[in-house]
PDB file of N, CA and C in Angstrom:
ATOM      1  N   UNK A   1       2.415 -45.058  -0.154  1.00  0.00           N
ATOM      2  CA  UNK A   1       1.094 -44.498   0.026  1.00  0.00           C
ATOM      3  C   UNK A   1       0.069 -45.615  -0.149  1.00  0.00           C
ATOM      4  N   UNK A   2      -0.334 -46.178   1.013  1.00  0.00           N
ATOM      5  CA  UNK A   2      -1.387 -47.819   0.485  1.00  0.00           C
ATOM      6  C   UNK A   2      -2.431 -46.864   0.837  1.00  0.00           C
ATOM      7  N   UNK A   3      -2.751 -45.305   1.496  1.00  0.00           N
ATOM      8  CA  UNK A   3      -4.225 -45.449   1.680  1.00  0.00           C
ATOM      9  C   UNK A   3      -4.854 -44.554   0.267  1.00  0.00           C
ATOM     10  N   UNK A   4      -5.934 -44.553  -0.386  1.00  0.00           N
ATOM     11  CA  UNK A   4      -6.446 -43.920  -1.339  1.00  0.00           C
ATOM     12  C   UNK A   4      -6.938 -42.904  -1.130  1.00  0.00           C
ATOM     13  N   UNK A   5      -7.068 -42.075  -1.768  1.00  0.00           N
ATOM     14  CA  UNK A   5      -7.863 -40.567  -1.636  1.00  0.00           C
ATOM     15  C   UNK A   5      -9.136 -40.569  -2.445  1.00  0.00           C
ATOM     16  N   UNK A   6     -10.061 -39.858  -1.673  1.00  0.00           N
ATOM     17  CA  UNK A   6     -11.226 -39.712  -2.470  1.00  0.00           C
ATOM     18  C   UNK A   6     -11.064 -38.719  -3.079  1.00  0.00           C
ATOM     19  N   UNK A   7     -11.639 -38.591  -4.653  1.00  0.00           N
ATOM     20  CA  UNK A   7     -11.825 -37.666  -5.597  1.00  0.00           C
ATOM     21  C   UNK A   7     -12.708 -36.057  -4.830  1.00  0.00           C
ATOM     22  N   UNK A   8     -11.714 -35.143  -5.260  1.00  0.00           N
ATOM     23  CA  UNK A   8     -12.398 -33.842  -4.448  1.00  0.00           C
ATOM     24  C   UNK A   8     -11.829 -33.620  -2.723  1.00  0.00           C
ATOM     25  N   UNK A   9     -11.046 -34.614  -2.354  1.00  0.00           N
ATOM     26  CA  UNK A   9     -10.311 -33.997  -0.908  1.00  0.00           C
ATOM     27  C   UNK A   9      -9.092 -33.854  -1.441  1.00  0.00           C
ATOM     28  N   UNK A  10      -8.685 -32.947  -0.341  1.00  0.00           N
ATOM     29  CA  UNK A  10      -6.797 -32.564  -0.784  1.00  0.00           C
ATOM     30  C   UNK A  10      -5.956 -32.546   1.156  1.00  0.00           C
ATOM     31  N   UNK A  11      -5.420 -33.132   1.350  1.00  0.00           N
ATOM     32  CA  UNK A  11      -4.867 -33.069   2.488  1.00  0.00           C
ATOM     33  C   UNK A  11      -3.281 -32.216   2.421  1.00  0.00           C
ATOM     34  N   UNK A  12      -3.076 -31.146   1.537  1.00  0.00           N
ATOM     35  CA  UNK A  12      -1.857 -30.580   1.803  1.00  0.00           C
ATOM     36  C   UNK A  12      -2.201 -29.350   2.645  1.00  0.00           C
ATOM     37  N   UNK A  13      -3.292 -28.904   3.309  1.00  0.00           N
ATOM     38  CA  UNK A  13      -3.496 -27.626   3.907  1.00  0.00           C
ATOM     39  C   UNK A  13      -3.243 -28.711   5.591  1.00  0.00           C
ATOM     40  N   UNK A  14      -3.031 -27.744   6.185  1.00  0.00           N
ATOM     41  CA  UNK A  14      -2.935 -27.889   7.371  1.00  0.00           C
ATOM     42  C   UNK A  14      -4.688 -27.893   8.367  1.00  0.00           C
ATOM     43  N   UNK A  15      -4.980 -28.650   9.478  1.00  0.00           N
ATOM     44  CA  UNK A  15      -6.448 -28.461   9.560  1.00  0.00           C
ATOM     45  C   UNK A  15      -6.042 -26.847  10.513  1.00  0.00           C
ATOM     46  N   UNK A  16      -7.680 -26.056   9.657  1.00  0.00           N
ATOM     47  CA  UNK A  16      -7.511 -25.052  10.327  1.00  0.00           C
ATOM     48  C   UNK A  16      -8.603 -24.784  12.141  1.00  0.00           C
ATOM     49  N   UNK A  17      -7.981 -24.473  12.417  1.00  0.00           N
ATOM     50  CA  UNK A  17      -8.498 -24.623  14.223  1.00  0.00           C
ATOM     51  C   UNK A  17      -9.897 -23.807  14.234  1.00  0.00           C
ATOM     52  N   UNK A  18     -10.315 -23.139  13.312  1.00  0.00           N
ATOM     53  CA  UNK A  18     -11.886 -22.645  13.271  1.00  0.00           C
ATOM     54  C   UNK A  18     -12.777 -23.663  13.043  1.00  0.00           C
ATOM     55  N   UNK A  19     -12.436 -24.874  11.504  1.00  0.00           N
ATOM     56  CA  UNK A  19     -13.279 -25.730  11.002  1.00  0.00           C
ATOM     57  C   UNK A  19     -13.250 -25.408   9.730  1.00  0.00           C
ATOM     58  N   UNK A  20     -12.791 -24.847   9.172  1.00  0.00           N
ATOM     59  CA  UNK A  20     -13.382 -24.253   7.785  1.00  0.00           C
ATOM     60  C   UNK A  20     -13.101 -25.652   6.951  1.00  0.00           C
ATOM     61  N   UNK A  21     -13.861 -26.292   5.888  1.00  0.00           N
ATOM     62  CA  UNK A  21     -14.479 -27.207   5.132  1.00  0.00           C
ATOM     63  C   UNK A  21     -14.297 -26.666   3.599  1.00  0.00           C
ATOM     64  N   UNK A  22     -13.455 -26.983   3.020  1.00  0.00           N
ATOM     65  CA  UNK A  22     -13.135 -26.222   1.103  1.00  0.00           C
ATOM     66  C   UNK A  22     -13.207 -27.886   0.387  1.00  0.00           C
ATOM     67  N   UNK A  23     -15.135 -27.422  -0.175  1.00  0.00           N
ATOM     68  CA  UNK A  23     -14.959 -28.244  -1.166  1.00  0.00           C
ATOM     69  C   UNK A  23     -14.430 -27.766  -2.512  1.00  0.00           C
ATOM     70  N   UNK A  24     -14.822 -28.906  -3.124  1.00  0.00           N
ATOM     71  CA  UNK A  24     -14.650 -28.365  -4.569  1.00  0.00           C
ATOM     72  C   UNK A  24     -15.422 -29.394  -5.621  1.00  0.00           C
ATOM     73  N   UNK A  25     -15.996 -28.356  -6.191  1.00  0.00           N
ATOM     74  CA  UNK A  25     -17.233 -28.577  -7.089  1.00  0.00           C
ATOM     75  C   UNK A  25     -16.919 -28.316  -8.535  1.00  0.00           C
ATOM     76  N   UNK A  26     -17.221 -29.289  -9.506  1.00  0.00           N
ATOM     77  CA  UNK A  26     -17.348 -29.444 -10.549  1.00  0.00           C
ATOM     78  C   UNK A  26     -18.283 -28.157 -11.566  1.00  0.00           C
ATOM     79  N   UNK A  27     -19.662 -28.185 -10.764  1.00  0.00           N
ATOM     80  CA  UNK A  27     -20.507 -27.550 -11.297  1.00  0.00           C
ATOM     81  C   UNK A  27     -20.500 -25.981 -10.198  1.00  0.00           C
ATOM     82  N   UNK A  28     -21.159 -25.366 -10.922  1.00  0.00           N
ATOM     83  CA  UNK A  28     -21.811 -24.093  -9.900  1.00  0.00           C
ATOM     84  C   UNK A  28     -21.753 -24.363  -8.213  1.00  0.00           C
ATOM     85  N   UNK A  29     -21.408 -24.160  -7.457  1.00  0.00           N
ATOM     86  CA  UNK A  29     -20.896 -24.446  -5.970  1.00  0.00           C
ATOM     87  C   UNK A  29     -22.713 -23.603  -5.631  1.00  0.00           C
ATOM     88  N   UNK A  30     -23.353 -23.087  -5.825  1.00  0.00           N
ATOM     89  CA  UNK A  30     -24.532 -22.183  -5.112  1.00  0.00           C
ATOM     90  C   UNK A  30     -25.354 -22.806  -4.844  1.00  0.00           C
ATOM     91  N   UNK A  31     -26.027 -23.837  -6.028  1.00  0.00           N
ATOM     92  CA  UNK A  31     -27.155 -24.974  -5.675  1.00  0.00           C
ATOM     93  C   UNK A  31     -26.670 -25.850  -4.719  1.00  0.00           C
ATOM     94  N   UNK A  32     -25.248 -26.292  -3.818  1.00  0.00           N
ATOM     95  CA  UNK A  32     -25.148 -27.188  -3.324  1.00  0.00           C
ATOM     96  C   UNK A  32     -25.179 -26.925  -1.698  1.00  0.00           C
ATOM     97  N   UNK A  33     -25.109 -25.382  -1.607  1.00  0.00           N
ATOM     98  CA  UNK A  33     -25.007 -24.869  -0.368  1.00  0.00           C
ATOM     99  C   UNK A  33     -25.701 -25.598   0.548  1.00  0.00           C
ATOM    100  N   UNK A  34     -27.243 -25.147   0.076  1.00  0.00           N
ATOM    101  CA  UNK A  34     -28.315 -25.895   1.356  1.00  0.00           C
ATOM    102  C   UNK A  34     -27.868 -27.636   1.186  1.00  0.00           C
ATOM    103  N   UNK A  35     -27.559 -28.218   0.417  1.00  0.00           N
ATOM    104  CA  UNK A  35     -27.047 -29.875   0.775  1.00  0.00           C
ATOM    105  C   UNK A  35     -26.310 -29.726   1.806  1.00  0.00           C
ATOM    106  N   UNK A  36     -25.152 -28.856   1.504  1.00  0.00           N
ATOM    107  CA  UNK A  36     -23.862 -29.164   2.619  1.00  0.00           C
ATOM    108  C   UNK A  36     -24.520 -28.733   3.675  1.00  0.00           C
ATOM    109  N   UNK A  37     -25.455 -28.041   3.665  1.00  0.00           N
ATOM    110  CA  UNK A  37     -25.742 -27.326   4.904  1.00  0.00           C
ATOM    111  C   UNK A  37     -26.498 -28.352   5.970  1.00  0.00           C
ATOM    112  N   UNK A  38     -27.295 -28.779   5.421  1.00  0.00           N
ATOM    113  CA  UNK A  38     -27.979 -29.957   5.724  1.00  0.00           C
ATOM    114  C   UNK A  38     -27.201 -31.575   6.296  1.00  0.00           C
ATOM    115  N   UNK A  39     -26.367 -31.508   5.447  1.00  0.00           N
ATOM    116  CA  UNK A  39     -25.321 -32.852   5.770  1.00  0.00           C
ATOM    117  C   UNK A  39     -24.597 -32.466   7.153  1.00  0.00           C
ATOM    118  N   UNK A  40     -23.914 -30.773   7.339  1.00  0.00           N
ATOM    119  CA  UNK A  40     -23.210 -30.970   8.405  1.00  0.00           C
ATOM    120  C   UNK A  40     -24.082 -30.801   9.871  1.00  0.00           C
ATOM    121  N   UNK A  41     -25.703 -30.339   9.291  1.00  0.00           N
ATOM    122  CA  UNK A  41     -26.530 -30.310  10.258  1.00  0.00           C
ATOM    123  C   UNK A  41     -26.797 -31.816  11.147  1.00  0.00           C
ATOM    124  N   UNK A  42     -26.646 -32.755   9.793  1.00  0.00           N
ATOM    125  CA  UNK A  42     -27.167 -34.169  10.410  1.00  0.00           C
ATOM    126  C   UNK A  42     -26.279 -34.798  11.108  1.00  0.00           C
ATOM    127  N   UNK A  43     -24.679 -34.184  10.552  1.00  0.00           N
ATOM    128  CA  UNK A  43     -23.628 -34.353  11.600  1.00  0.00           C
ATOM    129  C   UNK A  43     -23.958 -34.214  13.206  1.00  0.00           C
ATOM    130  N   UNK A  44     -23.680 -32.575  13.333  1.00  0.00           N
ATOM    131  CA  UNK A  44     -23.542 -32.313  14.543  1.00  0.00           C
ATOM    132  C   UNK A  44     -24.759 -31.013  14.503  1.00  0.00           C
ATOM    133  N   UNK A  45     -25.949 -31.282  15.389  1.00  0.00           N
ATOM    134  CA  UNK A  45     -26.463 -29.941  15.170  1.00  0.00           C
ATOM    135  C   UNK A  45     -26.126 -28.251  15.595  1.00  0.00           C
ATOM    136  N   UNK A  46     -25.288 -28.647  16.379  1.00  0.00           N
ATOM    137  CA  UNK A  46     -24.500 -27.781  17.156  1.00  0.00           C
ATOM    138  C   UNK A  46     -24.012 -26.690  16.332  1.00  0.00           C
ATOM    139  N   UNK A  47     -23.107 -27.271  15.690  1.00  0.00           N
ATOM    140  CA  UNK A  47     -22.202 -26.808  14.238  1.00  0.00           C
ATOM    141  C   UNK A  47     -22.965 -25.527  13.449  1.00  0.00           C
ATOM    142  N   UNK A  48     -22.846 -24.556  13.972  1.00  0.00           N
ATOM    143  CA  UNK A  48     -23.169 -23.381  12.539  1.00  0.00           C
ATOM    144  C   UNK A  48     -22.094 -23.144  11.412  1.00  0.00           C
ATOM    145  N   UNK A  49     -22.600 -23.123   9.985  1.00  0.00           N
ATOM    146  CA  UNK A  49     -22.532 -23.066   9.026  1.00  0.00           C
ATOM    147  C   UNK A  49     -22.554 -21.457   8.456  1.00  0.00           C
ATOM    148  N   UNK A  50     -21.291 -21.195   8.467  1.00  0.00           N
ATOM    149  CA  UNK A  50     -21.379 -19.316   8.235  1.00  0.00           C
ATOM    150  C   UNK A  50     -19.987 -19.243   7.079  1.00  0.00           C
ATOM    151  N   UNK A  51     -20.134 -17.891   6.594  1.00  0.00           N
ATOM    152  CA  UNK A  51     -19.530 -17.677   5.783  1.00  0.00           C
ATOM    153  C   UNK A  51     -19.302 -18.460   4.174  1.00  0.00           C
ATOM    154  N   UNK A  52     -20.180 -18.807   3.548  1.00  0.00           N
ATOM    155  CA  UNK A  52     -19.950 -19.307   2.480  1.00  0.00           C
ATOM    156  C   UNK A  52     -20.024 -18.709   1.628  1.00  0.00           C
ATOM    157  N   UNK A  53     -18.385 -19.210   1.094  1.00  0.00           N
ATOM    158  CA  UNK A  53     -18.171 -18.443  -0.096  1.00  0.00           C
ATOM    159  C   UNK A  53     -17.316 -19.381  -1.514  1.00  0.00           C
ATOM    160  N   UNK A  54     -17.493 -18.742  -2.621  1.00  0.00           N
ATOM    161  CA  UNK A  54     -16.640 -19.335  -3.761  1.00  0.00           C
ATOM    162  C   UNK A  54     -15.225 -18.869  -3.134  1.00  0.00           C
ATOM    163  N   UNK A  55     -14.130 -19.734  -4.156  1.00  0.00           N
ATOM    164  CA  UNK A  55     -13.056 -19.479  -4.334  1.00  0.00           C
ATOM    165  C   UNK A  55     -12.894 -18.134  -5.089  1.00  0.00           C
ATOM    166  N   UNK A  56     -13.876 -18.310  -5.722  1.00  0.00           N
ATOM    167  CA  UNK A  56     -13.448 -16.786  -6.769  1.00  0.00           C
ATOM    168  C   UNK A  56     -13.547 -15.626  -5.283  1.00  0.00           C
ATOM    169  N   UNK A  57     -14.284 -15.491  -4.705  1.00  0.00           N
ATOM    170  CA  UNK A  57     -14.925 -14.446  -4.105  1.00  0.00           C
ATOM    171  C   UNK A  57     -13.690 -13.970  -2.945  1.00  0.00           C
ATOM    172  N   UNK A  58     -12.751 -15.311  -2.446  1.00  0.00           N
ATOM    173  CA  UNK A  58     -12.145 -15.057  -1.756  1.00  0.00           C
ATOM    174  C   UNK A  58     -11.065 -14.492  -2.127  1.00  0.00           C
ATOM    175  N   UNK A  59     -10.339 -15.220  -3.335  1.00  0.00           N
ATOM    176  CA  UNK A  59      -9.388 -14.699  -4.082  1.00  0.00           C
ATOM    177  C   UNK A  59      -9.938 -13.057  -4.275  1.00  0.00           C
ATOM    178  N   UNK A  60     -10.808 -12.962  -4.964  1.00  0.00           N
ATOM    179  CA  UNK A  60     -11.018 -11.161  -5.246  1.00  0.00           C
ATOM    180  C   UNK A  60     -10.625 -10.439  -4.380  1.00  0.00           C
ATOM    181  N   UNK A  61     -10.995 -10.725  -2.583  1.00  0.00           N
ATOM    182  CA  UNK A  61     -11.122  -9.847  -1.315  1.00  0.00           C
ATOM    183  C   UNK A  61      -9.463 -10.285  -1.362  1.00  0.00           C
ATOM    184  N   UNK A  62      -9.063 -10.600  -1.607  1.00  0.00           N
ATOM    185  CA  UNK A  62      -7.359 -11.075  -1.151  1.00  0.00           C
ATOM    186  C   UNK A  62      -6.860  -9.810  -2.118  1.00  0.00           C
ATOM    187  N   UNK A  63      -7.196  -9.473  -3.533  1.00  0.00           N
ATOM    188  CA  UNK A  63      -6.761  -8.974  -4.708  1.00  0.00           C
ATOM    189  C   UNK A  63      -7.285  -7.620  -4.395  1.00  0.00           C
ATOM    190  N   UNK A  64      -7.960  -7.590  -3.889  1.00  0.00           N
ATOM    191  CA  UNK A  64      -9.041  -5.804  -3.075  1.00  0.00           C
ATOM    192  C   UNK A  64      -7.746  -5.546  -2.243  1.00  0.00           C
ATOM    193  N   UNK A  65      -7.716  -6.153  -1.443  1.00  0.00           N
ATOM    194  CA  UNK A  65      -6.319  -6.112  -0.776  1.00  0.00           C
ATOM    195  C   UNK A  65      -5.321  -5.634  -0.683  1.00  0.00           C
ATOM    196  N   UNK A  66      -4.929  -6.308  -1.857  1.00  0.00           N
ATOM    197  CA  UNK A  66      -3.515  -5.837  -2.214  1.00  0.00           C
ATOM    198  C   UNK A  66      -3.364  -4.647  -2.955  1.00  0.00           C
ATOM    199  N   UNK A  67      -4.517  -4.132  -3.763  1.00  0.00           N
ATOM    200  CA  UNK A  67      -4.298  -3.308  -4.799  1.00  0.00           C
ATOM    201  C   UNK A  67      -4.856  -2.005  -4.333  1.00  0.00           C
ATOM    202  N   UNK A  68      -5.447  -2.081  -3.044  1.00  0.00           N
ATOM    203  CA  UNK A  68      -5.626  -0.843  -2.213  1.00  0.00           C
ATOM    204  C   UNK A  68      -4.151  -0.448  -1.197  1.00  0.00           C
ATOM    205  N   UNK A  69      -3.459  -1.222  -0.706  1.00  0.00           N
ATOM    206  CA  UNK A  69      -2.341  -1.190  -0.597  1.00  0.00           C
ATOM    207  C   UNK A  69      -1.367  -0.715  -1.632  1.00  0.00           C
ATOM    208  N   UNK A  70      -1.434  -1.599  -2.766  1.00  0.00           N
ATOM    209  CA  UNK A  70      -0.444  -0.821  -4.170  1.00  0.00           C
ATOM    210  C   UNK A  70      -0.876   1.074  -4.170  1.00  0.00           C
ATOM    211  N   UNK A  71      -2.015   1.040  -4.277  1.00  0.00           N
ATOM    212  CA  UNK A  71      -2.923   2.504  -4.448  1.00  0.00           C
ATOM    213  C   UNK A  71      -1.782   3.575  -3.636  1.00  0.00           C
ATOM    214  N   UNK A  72      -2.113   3.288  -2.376  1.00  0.00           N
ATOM    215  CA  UNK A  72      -1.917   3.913  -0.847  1.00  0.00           C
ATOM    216  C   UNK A  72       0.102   4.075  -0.841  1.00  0.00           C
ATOM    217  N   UNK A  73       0.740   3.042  -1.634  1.00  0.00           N
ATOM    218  CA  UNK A  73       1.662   3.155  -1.880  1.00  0.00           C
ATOM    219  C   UNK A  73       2.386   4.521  -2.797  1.00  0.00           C
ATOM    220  N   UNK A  74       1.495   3.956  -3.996  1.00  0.00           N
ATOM    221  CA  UNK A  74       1.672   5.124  -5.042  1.00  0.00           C
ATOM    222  C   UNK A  74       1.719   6.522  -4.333  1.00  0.00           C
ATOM    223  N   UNK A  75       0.328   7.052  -4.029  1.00  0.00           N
ATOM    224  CA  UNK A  75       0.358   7.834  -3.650  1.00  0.00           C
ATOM    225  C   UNK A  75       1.300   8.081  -2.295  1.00  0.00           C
ATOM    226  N   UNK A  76       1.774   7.605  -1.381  1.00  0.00           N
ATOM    227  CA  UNK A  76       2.613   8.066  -0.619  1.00  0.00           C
ATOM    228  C   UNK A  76       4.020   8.174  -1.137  1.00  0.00           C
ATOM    229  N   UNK A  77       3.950   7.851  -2.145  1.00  0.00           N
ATOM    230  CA  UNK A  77       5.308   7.915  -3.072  1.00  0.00           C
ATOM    231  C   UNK A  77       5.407   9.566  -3.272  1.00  0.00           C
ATOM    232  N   UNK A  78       4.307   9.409  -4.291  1.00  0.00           N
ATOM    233  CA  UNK A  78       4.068  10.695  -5.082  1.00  0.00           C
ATOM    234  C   UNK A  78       3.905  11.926  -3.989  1.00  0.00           C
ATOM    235  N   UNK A  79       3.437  11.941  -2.654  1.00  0.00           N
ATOM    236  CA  UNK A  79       3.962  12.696  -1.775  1.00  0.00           C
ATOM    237  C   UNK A  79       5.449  13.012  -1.213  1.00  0.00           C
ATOM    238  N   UNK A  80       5.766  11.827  -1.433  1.00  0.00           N
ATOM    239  CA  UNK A  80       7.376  12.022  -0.597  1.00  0.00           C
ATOM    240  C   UNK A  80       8.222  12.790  -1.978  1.00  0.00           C
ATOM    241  N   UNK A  81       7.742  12.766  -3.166  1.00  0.00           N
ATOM    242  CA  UNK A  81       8.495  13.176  -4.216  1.00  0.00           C
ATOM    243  C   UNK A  81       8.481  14.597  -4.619  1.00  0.00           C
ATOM    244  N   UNK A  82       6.617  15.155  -4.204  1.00  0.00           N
ATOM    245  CA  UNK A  82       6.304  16.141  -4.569  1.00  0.00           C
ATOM    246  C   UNK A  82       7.470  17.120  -2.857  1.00  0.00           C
ATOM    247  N   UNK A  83       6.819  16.637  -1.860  1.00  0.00           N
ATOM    248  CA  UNK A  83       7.705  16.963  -0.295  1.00  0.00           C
ATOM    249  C   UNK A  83       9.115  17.323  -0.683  1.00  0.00           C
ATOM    250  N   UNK A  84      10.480  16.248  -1.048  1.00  0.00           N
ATOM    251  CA  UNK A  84      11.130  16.271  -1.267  1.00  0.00           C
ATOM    252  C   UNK A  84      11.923  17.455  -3.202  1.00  0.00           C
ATOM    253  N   UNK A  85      10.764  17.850  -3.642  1.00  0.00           N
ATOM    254  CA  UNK A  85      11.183  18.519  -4.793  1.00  0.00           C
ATOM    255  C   UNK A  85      10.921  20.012  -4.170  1.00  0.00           C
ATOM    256  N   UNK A  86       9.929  19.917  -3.132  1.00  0.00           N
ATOM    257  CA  UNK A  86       9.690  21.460  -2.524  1.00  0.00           C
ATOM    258  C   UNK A  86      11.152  21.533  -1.356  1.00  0.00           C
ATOM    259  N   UNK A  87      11.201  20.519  -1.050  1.00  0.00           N
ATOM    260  CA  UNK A  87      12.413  20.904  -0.220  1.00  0.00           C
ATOM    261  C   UNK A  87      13.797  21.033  -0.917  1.00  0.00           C
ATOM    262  N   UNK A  88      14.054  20.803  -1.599  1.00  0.00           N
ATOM    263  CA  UNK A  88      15.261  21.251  -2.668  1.00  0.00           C
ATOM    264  C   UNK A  88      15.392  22.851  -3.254  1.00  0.00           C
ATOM    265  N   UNK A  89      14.441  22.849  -3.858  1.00  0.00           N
ATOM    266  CA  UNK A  89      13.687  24.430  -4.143  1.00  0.00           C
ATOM    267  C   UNK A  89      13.514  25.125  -3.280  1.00  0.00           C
ATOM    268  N   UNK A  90      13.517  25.161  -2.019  1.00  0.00           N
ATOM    269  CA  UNK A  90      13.222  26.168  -0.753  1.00  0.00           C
ATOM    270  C   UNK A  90      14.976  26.120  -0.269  1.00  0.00           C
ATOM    271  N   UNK A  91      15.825  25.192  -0.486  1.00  0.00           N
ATOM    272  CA  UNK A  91      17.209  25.484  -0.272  1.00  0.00           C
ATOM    273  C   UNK A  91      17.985  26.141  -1.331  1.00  0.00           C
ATOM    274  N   UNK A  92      17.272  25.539  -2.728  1.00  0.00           N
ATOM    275  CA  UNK A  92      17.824  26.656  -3.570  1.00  0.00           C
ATOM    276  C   UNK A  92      17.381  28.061  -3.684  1.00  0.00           C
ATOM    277  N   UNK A  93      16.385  28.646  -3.441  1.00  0.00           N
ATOM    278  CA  UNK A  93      16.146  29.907  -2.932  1.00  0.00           C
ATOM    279  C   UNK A  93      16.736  30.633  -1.839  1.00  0.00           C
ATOM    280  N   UNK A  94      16.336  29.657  -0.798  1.00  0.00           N
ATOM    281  CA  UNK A  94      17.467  30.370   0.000  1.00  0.00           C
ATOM    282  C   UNK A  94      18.875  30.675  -0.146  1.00  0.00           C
ATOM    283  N   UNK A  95      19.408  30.112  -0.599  1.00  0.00           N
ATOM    284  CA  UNK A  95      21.178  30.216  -1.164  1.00  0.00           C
ATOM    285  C   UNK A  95      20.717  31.642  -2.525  1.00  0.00           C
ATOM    286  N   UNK A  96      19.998  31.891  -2.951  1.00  0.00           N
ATOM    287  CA  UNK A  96      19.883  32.545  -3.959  1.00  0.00           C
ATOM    288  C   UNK A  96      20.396  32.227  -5.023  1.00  0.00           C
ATOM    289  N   UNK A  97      20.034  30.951  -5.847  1.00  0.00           N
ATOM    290  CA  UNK A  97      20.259  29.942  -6.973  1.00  0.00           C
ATOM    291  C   UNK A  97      21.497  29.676  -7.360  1.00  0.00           C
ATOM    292  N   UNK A  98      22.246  29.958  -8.743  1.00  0.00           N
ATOM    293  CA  UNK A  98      23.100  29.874  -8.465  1.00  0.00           C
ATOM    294  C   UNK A  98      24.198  30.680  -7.925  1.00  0.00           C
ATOM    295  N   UNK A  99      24.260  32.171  -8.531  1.00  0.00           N
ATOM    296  CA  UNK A  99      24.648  32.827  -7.790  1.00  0.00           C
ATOM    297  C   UNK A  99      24.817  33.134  -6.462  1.00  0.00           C
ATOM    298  N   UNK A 100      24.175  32.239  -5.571  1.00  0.00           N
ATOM    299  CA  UNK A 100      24.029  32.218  -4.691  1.00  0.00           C
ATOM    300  C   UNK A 100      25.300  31.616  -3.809  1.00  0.00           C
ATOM    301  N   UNK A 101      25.013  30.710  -4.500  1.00  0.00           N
ATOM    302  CA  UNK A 101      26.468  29.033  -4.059  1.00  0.00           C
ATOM    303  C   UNK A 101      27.751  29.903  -4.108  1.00  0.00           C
ATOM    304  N   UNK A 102      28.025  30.575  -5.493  1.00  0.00           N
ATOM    305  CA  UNK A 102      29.483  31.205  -5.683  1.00  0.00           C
ATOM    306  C   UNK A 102      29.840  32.094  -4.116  1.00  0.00           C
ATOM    307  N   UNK A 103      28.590  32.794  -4.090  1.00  0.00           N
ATOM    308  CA  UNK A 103      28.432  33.862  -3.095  1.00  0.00           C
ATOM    309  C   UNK A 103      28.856  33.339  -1.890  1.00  0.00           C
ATOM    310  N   UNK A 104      27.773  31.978  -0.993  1.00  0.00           N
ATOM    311  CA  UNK A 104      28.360  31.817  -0.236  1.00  0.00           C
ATOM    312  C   UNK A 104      29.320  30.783   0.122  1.00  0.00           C
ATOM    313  N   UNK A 105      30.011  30.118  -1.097  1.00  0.00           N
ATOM    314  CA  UNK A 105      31.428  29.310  -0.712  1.00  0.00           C
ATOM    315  C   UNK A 105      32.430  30.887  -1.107  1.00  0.00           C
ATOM    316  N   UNK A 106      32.082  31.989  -1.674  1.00  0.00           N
ATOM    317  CA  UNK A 106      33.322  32.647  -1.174  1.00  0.00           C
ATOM    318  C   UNK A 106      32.928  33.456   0.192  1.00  0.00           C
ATOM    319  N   UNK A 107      31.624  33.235   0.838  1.00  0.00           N
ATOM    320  CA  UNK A 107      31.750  33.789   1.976  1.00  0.00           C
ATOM    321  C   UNK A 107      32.131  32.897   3.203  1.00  0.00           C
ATOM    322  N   UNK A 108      32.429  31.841   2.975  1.00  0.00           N
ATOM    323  CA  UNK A 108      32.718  30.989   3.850  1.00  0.00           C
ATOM    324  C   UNK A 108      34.338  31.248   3.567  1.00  0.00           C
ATOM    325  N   UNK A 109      34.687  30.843   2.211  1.00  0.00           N
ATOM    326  CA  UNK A 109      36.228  31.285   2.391  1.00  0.00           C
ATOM    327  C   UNK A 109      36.987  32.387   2.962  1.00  0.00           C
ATOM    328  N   UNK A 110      36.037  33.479   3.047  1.00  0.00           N
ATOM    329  CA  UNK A 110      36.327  34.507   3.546  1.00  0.00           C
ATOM    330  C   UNK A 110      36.469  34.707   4.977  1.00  0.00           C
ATOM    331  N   UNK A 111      35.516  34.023   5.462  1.00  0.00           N
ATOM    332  CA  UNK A 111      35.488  34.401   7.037  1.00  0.00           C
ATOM    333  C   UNK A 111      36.492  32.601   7.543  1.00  0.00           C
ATOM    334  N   UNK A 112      37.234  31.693   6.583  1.00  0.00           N
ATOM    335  CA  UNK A 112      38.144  30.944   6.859  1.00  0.00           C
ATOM    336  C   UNK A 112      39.828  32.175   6.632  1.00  0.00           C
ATOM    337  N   UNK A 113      39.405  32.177   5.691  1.00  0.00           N
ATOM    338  CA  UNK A 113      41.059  32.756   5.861  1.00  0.00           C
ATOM    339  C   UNK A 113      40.981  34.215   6.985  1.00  0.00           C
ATOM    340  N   UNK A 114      40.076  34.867   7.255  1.00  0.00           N
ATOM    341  CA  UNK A 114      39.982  35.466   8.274  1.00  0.00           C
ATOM    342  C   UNK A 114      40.251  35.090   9.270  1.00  0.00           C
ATOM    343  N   UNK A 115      39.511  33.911  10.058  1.00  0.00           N
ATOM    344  CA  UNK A 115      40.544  33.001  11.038  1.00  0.00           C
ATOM    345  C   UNK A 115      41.683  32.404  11.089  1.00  0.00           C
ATOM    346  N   UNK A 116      42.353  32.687   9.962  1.00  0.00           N
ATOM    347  CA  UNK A 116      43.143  31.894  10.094  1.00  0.00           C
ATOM    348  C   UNK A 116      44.151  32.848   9.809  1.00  0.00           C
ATOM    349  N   UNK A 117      44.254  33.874   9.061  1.00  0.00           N
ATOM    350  CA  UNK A 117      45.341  34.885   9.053  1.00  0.00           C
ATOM    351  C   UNK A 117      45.053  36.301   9.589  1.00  0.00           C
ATOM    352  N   UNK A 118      43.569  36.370   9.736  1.00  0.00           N
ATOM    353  CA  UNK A 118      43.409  37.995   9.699  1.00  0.00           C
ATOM    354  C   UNK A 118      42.882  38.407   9.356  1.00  0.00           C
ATOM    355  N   UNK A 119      43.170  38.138   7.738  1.00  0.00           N
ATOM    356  CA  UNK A 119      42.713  39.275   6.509  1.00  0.00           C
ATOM    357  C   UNK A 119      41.167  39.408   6.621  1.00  0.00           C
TER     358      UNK A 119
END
């Protein structure tokens, strides 16, 4: 590695094909806005300057994210559980609980040995 890095760049991100620019600031990042804004003006005037935001701010919307997803999870859980406990209960009624089961595995046996002998 003979070339040096300046303090505050990081070259492990890939460049992204919009432009996006992530400094990183020591102090409060808010007072420096209009500088940067100004510097990339004197660059290229062309260049608009949109979306600025902290790291914190982005991380949060990433964490909004996910935890409205976790939410949306839960609850489709808790549907498929409440769904699935009504559908158990609507088969055990129908069979007529337990008495029911005795009833109809001997009515099934019944109409087997009927086919099969007669009786």
């Amino acid at each position: 590695m003979s070339e040096r890095r300046r303090p505050g760049t990081s070259q492990r991100k890939p460049p992204d094909p919009h432009g996006s620019v992530i400094l990183k600031t020591a102090t409060d990042p808010a007072p420096l806005v209009q500088a940067i804004r100004e510097e990339i003006t004197s660059i290229d005037t062309d260049q608009p300057v949109m979306q600025v935001r902290t790291m914190t701010d982005v991380v949060d919307s990433q964490v909004a994210t996910f935890s409205a997803m976790r939410g949306l999870l839960v609850i489709f859980g808790a549907l498929a559980l409440v769904l699935a406990t009504i559908g158990i209960y609507g088969v055990h009624v129908l069979l007529g609980g337990p008495e029911g089961y005795a009833r109809s595995a001997y009515t099934s046996h019944s109409a087997l040995m009927w086919d099969r002998y007669g009786v």
